[in-house]
N, C-alpha and C. Protein backbone atom coordinates (compact mmCIF):
# COMPACT_ATOMS: atom_id res chain seq x y z
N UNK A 1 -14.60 -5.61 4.71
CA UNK A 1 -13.45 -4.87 5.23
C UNK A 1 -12.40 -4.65 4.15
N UNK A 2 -12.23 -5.96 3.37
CA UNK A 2 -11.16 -5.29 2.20
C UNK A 2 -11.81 -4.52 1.31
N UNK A 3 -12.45 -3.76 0.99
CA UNK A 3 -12.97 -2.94 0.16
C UNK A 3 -12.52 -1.66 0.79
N UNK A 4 -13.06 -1.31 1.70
CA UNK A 4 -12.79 -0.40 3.12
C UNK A 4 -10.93 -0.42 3.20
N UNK A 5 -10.31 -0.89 3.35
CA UNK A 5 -8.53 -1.23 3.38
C UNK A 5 -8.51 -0.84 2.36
N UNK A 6 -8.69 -1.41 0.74
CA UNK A 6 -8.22 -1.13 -0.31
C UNK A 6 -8.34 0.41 -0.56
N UNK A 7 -9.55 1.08 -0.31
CA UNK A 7 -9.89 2.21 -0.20
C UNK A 7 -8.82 3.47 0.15
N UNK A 8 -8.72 3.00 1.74
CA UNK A 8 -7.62 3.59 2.82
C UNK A 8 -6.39 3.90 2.52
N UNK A 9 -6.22 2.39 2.09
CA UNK A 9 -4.58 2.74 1.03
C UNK A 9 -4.48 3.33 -0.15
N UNK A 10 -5.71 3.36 -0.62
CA UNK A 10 -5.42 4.19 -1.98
C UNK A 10 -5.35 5.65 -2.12
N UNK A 11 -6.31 5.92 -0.62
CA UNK A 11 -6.01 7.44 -0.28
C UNK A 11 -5.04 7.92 0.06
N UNK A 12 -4.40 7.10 0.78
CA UNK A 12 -2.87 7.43 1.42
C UNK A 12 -1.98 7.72 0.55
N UNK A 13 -2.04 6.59 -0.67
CA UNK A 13 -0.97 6.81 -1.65
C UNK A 13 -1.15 7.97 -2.28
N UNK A 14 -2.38 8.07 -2.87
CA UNK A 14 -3.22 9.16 -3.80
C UNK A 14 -2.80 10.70 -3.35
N UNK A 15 -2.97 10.63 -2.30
CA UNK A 15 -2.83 12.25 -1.38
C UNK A 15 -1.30 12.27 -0.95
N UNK A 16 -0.94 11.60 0.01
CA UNK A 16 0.25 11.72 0.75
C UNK A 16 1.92 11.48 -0.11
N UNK A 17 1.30 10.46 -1.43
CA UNK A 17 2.94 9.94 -1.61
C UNK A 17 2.67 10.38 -3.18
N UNK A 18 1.72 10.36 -3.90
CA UNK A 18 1.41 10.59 -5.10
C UNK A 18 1.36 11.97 -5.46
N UNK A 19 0.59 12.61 -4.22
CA UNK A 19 0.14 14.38 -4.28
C UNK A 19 -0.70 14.33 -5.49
N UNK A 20 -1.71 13.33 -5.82
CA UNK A 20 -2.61 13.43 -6.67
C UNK A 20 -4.10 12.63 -6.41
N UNK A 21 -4.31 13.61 -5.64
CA UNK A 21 -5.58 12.94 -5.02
C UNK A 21 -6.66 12.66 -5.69
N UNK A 22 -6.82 13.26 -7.14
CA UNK A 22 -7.85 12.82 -7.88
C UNK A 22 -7.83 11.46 -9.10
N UNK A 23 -6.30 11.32 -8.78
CA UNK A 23 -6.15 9.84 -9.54
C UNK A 23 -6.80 8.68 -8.98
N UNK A 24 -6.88 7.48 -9.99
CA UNK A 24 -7.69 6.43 -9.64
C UNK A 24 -6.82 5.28 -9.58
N UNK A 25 -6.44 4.58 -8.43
CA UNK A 25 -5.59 3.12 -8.25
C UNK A 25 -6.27 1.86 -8.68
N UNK A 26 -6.31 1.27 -9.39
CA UNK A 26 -7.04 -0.16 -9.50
C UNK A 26 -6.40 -1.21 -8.72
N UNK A 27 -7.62 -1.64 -8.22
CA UNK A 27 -6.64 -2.67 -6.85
C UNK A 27 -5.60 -3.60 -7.30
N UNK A 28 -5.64 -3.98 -8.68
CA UNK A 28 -4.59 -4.84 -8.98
C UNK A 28 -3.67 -4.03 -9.84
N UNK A 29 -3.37 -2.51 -9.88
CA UNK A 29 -2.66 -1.76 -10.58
C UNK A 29 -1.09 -2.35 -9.95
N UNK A 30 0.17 -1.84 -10.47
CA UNK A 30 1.47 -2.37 -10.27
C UNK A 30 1.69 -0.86 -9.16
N UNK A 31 2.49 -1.05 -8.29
CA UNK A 31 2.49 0.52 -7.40
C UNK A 31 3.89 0.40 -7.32
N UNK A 32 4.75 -0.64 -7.40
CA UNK A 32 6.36 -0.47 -7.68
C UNK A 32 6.82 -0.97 -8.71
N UNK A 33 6.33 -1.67 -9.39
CA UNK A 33 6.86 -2.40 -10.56
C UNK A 33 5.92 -1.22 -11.69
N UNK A 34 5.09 -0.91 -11.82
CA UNK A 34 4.57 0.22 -12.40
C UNK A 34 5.02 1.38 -11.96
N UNK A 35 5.71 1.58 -11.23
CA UNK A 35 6.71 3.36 -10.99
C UNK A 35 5.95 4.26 -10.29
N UNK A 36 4.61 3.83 -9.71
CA UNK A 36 3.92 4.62 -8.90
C UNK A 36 4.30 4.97 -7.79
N UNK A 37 4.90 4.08 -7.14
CA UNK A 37 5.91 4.11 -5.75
C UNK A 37 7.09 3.76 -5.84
N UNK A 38 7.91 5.08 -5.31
CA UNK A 38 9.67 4.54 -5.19
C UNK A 38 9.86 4.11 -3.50
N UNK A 39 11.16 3.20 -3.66
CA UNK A 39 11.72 2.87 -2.53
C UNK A 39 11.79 4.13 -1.27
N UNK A 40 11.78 5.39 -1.38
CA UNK A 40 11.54 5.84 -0.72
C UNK A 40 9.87 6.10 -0.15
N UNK A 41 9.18 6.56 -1.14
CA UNK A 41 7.71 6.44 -0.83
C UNK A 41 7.12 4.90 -0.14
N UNK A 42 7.81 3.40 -0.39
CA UNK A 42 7.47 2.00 -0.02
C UNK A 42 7.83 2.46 1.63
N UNK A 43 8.64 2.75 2.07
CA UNK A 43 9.01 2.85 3.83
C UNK A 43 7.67 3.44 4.01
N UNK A 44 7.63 4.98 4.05
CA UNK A 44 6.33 5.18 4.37
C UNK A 44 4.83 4.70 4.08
N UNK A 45 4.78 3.92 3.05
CA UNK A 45 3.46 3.62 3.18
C UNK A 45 3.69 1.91 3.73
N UNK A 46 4.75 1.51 4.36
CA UNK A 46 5.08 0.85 5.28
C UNK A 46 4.54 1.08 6.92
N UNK A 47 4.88 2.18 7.00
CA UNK A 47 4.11 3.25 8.60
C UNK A 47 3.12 2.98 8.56
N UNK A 48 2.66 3.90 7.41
CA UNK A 48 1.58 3.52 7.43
C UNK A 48 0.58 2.91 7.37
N UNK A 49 1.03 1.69 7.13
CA UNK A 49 0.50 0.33 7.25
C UNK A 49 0.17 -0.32 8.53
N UNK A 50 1.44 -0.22 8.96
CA UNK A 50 1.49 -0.70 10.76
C UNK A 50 0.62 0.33 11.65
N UNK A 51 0.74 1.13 11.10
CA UNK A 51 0.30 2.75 12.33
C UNK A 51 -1.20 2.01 12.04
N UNK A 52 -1.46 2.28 10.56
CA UNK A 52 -3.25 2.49 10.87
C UNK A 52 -4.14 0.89 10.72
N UNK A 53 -3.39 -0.17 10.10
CA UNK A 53 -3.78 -1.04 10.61
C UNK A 53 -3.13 -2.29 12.03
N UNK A 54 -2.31 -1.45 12.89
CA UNK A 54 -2.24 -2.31 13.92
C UNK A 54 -1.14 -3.85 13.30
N UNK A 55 -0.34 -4.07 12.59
CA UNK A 55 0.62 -4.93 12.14
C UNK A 55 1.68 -4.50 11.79
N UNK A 56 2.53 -5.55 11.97
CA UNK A 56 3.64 -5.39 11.81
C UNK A 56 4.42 -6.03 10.05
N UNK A 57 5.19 -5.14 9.45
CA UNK A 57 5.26 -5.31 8.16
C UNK A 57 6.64 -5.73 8.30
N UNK A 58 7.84 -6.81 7.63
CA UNK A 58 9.32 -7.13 7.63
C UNK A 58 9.47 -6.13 6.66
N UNK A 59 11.11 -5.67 6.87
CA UNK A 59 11.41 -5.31 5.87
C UNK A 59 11.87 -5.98 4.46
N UNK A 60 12.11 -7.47 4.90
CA UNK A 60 11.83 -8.48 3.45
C UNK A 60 10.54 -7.97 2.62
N UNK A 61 9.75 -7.54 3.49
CA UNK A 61 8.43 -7.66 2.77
C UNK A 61 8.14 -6.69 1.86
N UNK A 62 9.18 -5.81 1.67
CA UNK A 62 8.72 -4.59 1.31
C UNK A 62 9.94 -4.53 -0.29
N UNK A 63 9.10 -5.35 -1.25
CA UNK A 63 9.06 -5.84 -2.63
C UNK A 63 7.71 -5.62 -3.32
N UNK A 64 7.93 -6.18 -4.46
CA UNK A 64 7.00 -5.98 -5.58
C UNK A 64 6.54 -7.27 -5.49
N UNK A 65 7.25 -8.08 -4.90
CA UNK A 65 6.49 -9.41 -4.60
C UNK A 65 5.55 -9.83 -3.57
N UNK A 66 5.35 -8.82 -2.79
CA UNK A 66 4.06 -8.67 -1.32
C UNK A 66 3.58 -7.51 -1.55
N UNK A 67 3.85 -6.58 -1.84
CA UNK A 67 3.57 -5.22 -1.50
C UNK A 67 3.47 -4.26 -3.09
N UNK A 68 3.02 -5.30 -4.01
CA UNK A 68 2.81 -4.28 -5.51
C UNK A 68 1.51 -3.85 -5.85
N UNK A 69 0.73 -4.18 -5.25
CA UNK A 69 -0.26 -3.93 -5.52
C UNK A 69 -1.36 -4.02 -4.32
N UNK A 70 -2.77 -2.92 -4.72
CA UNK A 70 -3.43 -2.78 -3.12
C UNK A 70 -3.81 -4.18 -2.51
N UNK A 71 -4.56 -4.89 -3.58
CA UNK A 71 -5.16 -6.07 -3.20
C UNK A 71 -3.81 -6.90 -2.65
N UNK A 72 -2.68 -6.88 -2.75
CA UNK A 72 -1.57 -7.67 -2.10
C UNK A 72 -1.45 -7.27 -0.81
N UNK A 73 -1.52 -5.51 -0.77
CA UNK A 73 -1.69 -5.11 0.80
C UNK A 73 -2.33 -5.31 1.51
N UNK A 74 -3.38 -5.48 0.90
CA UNK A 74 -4.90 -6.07 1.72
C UNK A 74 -4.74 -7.53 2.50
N UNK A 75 -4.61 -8.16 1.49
CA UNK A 75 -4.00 -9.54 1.69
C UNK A 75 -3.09 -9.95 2.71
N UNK A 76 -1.93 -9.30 3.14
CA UNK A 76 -0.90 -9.08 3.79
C UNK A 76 -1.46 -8.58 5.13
N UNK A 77 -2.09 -7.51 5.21
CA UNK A 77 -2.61 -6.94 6.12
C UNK A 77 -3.46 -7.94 6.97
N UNK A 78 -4.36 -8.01 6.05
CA UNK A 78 -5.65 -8.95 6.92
C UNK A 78 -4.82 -10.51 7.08
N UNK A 79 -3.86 -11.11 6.73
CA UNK A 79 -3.01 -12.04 7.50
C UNK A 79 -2.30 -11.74 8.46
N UNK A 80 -2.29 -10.08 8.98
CA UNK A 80 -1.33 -10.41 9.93
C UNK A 80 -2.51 -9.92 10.80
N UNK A 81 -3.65 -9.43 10.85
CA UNK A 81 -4.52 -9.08 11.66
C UNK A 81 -5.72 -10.25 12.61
């Protein structure tokens, strides 16, 4: 399943917040501390977190310290699932 998640989110970012759907995320790439995602783009792929996997995300959580990278989302995710 985390392969499948890591996947999901990388499309989301890739297409929806990036508008570069042919780029490649490495699951342990930096996505806020590397400048890939701004504080505005982090809310939404917040939604979208909760929307498509069914959890609930704090807004504490939404740092470079839970949420920098896919494999952290993954991680996060499948603990609250």
């Amino acid at each position: 399943m985390s392969v499948e998640m890591i996947e999901k989110l990388a499309d989301y970012i890739k297409t929806e917040i990036m508008k570069q759907p042919d780029r490649q995320i490495a699951s342990d790439e930096a996505l806020i501390s590397g400048g890939l995602i701004d504080s505005f783009s982090l809310v939404d792929l917040a939604l979208f977190v909760e929307e498509s996997f069914n959890v609930v995300i704090d807004d504490t959580e939404l740092n470079a310290d839970t949420f920098d990278t896919l494999q952290q989302l993954a991680d996060l995710i499948k603990s609250r699932q």
